[in-house]
PDB file of N, CA and C in Angstrom:
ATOM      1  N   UNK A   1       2.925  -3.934  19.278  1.00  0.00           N
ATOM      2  CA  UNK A   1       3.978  -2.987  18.967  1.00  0.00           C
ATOM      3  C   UNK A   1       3.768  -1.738  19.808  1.00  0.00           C
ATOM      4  N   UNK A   2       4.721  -1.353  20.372  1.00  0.00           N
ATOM      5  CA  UNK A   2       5.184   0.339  21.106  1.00  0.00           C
ATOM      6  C   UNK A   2       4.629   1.359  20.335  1.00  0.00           C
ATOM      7  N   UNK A   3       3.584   2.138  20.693  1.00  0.00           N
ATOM      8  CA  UNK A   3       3.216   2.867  20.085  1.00  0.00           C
ATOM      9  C   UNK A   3       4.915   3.848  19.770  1.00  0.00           C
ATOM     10  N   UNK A   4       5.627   3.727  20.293  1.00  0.00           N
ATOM     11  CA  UNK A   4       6.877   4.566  19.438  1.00  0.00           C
ATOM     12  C   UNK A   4       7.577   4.325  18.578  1.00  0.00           C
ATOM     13  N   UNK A   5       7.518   2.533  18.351  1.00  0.00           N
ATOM     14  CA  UNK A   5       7.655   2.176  17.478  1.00  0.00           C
ATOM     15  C   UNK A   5       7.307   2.200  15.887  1.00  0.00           C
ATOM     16  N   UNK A   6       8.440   2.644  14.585  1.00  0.00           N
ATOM     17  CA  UNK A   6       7.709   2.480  13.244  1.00  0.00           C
ATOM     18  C   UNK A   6       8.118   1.430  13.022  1.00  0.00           C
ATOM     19  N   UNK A   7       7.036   0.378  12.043  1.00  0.00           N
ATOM     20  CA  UNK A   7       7.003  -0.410  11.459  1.00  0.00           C
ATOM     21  C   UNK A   7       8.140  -0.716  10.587  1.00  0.00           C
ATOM     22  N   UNK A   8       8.876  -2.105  10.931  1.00  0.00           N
ATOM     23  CA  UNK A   8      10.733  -2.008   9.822  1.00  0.00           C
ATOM     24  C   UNK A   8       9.983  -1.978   8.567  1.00  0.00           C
ATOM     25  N   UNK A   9      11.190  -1.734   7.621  1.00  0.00           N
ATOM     26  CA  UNK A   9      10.663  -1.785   5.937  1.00  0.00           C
ATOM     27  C   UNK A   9      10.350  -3.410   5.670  1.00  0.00           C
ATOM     28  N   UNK A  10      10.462  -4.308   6.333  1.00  0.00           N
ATOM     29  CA  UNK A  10      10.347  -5.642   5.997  1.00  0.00           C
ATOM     30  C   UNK A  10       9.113  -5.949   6.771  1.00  0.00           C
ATOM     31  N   UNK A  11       8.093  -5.434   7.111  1.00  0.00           N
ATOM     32  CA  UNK A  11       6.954  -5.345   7.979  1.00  0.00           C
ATOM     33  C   UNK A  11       5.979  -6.301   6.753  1.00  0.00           C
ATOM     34  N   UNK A  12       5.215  -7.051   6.748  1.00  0.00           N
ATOM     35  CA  UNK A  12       4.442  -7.471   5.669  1.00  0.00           C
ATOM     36  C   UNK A  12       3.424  -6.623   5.002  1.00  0.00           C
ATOM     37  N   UNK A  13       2.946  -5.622   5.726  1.00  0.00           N
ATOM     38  CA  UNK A  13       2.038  -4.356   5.492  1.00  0.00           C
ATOM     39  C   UNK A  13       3.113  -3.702   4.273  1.00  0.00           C
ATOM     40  N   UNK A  14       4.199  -3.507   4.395  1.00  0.00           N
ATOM     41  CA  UNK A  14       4.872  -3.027   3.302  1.00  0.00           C
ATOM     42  C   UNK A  14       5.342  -3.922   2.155  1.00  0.00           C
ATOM     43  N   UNK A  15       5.612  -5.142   2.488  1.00  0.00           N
ATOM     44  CA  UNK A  15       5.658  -6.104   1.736  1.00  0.00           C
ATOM     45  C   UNK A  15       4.317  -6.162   0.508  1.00  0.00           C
ATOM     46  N   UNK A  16       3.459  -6.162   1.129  1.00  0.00           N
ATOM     47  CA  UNK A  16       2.155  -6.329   0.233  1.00  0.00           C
ATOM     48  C   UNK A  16       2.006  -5.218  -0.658  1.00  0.00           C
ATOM     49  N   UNK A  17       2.473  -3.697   0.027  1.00  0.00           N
ATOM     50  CA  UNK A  17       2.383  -2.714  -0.805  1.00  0.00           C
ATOM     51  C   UNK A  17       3.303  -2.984  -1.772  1.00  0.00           C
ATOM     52  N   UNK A  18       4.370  -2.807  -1.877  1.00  0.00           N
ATOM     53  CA  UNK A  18       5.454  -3.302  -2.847  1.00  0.00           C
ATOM     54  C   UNK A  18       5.113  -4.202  -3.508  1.00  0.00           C
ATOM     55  N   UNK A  19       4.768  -5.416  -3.208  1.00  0.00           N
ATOM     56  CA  UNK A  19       3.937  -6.390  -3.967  1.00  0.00           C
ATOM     57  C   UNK A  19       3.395  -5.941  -5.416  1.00  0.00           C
ATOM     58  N   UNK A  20       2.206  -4.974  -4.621  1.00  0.00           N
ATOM     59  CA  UNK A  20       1.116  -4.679  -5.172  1.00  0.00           C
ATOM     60  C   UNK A  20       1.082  -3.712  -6.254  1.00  0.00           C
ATOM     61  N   UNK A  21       2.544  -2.808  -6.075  1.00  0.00           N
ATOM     62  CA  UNK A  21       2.566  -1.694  -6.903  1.00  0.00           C
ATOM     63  C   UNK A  21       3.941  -2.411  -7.870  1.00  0.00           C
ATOM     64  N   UNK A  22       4.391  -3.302  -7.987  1.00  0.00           N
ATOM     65  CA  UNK A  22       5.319  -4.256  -8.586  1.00  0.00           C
ATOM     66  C   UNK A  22       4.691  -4.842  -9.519  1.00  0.00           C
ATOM     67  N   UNK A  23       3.199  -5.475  -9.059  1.00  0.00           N
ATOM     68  CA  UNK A  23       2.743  -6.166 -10.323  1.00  0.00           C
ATOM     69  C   UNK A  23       1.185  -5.174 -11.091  1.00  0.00           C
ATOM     70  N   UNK A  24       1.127  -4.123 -10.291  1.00  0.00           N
ATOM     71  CA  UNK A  24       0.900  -2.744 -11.104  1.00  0.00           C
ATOM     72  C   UNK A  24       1.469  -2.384 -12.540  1.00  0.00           C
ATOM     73  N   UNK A  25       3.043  -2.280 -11.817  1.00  0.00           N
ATOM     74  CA  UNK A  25       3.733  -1.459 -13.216  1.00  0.00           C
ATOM     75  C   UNK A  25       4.270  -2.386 -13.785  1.00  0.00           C
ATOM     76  N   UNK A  26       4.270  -3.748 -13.580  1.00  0.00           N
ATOM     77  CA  UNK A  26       4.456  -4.989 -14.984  1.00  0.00           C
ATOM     78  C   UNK A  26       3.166  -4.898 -15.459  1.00  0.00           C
ATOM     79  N   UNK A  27       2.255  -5.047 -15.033  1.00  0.00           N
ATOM     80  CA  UNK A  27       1.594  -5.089 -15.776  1.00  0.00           C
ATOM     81  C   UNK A  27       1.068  -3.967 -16.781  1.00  0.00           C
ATOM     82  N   UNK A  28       1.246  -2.555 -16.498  1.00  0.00           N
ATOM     83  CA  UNK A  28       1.036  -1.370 -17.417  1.00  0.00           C
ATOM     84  C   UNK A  28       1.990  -1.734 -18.479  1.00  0.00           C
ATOM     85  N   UNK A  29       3.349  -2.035 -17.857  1.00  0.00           N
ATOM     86  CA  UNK A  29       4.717  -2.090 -18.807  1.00  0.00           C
ATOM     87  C   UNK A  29       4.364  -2.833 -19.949  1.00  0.00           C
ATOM     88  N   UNK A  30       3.951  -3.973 -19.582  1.00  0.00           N
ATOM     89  CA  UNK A  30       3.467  -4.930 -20.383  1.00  0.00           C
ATOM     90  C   UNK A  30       2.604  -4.827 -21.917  1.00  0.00           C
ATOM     91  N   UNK A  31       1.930  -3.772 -21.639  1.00  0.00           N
ATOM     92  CA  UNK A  31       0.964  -3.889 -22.161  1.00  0.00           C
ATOM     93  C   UNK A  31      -0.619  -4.424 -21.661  1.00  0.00           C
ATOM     94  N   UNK A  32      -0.840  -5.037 -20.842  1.00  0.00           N
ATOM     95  CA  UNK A  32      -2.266  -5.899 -20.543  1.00  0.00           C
ATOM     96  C   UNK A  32      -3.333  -5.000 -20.732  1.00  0.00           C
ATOM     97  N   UNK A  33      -4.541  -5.406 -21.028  1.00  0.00           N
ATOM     98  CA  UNK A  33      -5.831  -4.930 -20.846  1.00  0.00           C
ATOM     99  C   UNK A  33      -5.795  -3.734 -19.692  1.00  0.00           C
ATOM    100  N   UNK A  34      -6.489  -3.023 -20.179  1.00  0.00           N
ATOM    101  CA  UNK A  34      -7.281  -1.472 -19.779  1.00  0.00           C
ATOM    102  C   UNK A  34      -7.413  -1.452 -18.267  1.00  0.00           C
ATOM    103  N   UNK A  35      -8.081  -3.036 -18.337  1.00  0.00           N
ATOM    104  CA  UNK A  35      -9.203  -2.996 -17.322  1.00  0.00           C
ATOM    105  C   UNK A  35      -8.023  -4.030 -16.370  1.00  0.00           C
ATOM    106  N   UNK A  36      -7.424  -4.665 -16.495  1.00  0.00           N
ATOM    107  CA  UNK A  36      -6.101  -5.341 -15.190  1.00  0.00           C
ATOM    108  C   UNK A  36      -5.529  -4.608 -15.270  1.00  0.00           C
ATOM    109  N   UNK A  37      -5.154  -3.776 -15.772  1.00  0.00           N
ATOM    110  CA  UNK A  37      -4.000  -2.782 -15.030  1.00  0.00           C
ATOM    111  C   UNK A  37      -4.742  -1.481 -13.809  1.00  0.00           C
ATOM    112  N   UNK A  38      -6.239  -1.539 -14.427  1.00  0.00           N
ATOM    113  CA  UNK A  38      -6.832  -0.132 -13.809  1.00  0.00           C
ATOM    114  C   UNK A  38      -7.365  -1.305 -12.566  1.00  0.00           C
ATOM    115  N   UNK A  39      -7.757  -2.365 -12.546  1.00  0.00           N
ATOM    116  CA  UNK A  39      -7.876  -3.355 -11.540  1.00  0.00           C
ATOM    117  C   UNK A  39      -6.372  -3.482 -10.347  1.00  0.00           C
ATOM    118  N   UNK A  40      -5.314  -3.441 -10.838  1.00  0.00           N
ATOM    119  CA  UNK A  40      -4.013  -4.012 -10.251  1.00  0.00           C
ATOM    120  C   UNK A  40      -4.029  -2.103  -9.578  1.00  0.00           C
ATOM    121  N   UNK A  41      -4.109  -1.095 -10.246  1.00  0.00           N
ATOM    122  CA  UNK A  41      -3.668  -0.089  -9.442  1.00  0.00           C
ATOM    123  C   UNK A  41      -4.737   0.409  -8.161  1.00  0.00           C
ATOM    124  N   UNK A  42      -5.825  -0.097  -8.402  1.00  0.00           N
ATOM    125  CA  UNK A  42      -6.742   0.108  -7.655  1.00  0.00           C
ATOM    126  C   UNK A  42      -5.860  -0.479  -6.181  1.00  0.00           C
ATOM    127  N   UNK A  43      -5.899  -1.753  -6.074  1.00  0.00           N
ATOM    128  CA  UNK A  43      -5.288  -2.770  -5.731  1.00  0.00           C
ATOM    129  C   UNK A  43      -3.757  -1.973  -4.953  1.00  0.00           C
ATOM    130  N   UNK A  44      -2.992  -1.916  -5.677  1.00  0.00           N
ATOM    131  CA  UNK A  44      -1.960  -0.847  -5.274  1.00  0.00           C
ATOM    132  C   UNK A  44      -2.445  -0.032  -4.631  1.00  0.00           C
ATOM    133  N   UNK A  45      -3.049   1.045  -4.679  1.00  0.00           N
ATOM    134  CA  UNK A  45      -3.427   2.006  -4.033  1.00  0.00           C
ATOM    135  C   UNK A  45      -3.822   1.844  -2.843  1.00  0.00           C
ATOM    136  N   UNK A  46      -4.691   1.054  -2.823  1.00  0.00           N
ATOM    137  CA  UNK A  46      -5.262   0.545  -1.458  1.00  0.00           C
ATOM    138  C   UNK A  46      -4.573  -0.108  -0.078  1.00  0.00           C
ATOM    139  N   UNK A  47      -3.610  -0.721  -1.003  1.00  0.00           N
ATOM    140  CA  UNK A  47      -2.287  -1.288  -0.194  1.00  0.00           C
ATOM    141  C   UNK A  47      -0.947  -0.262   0.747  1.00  0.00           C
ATOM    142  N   UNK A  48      -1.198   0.917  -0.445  1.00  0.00           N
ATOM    143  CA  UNK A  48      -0.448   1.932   0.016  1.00  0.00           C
ATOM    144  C   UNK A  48      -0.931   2.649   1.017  1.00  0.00           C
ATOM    145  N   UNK A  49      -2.061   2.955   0.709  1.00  0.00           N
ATOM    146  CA  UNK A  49      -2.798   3.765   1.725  1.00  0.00           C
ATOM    147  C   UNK A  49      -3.141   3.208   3.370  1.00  0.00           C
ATOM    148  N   UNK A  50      -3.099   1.215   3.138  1.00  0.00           N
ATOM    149  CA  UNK A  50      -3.507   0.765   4.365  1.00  0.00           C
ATOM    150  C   UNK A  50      -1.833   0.682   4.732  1.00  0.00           C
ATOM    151  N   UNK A  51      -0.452   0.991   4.360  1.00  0.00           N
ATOM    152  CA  UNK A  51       0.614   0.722   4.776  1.00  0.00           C
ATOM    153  C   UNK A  51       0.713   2.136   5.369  1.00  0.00           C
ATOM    154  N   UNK A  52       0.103   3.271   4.898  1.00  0.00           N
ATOM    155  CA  UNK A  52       0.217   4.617   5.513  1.00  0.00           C
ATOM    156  C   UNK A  52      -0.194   4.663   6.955  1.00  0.00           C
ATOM    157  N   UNK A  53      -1.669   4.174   6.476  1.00  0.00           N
ATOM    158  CA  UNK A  53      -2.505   4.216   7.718  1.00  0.00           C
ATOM    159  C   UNK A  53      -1.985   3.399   8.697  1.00  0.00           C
ATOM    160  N   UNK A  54      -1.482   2.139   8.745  1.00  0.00           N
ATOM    161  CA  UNK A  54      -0.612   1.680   9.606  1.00  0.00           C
ATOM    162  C   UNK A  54       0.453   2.027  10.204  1.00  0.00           C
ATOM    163  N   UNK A  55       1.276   2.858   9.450  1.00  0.00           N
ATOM    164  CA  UNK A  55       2.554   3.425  10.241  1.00  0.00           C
ATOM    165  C   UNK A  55       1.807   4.633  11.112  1.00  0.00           C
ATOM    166  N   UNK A  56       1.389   5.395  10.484  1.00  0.00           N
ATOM    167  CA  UNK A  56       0.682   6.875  11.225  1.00  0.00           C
ATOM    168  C   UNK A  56       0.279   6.063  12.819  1.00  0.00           C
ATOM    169  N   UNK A  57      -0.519   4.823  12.536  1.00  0.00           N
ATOM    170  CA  UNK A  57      -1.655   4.311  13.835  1.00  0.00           C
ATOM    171  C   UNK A  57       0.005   3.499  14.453  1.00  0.00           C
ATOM    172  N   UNK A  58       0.634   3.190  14.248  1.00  0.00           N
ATOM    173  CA  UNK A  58       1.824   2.810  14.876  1.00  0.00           C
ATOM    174  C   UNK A  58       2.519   3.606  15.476  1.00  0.00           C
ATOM    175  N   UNK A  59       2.752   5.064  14.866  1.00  0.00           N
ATOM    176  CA  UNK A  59       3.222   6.096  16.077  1.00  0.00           C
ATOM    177  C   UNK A  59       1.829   7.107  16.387  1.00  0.00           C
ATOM    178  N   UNK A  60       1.003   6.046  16.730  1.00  0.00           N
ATOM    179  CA  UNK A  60       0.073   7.078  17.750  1.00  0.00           C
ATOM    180  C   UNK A  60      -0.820   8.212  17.068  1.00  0.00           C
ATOM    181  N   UNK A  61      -0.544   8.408  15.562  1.00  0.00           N
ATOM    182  CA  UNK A  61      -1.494   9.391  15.090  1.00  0.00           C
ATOM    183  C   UNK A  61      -2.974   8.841  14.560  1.00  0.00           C
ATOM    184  N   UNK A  62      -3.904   9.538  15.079  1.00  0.00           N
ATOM    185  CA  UNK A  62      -5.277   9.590  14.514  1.00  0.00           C
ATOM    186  C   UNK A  62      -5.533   9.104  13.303  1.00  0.00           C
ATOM    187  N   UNK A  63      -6.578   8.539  12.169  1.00  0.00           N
ATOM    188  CA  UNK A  63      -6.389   8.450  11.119  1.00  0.00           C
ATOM    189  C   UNK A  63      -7.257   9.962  10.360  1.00  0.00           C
ATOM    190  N   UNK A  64      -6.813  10.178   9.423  1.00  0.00           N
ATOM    191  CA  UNK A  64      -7.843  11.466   8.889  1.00  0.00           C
ATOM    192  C   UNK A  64      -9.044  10.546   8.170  1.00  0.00           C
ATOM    193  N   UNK A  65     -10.015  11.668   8.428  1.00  0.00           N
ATOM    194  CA  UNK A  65     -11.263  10.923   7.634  1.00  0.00           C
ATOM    195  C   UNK A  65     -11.669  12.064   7.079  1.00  0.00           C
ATOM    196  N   UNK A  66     -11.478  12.071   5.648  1.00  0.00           N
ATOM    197  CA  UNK A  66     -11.830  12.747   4.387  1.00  0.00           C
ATOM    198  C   UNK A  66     -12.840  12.335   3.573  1.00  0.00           C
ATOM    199  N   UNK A  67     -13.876  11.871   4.244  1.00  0.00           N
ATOM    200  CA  UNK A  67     -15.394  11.193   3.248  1.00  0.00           C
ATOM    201  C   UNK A  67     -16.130  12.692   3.100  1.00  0.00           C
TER     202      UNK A  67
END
């Protein structure tokens, strides 16, 4: 990909995020255990953050490193 290029919304990197934060909030909605929902958002989160980090590194920006 062109570094000038952003990633379409149908990119699978976003797919997975959506995914991920979809069966997040069924599962809070739901009701489930403490511990799969705090498992599923983890999960989410991570997805979001690597769909961030992908678009940013798709138009050419640095990633921040906040450790």
């Amino acid at each position: 990909m062109d570094k000038t290029e952003v990633p379409m919304p149908d990119h699978p990197v976003y797919q997975d995020a959506t995914e991920a934060l979809r069966q997040y909030l069924e599962a809070k909605e739901s009701g489930a255990p403490a511990q799969e929902v705090e498992r599923l958002r983890l999960i989410a989160d991570a997805q979001i953050k690597a769909a961030s980090a992908y678009q940013l590194d798709s138009m050419g920006y640095q990633p921040i490193d906040r450790q």
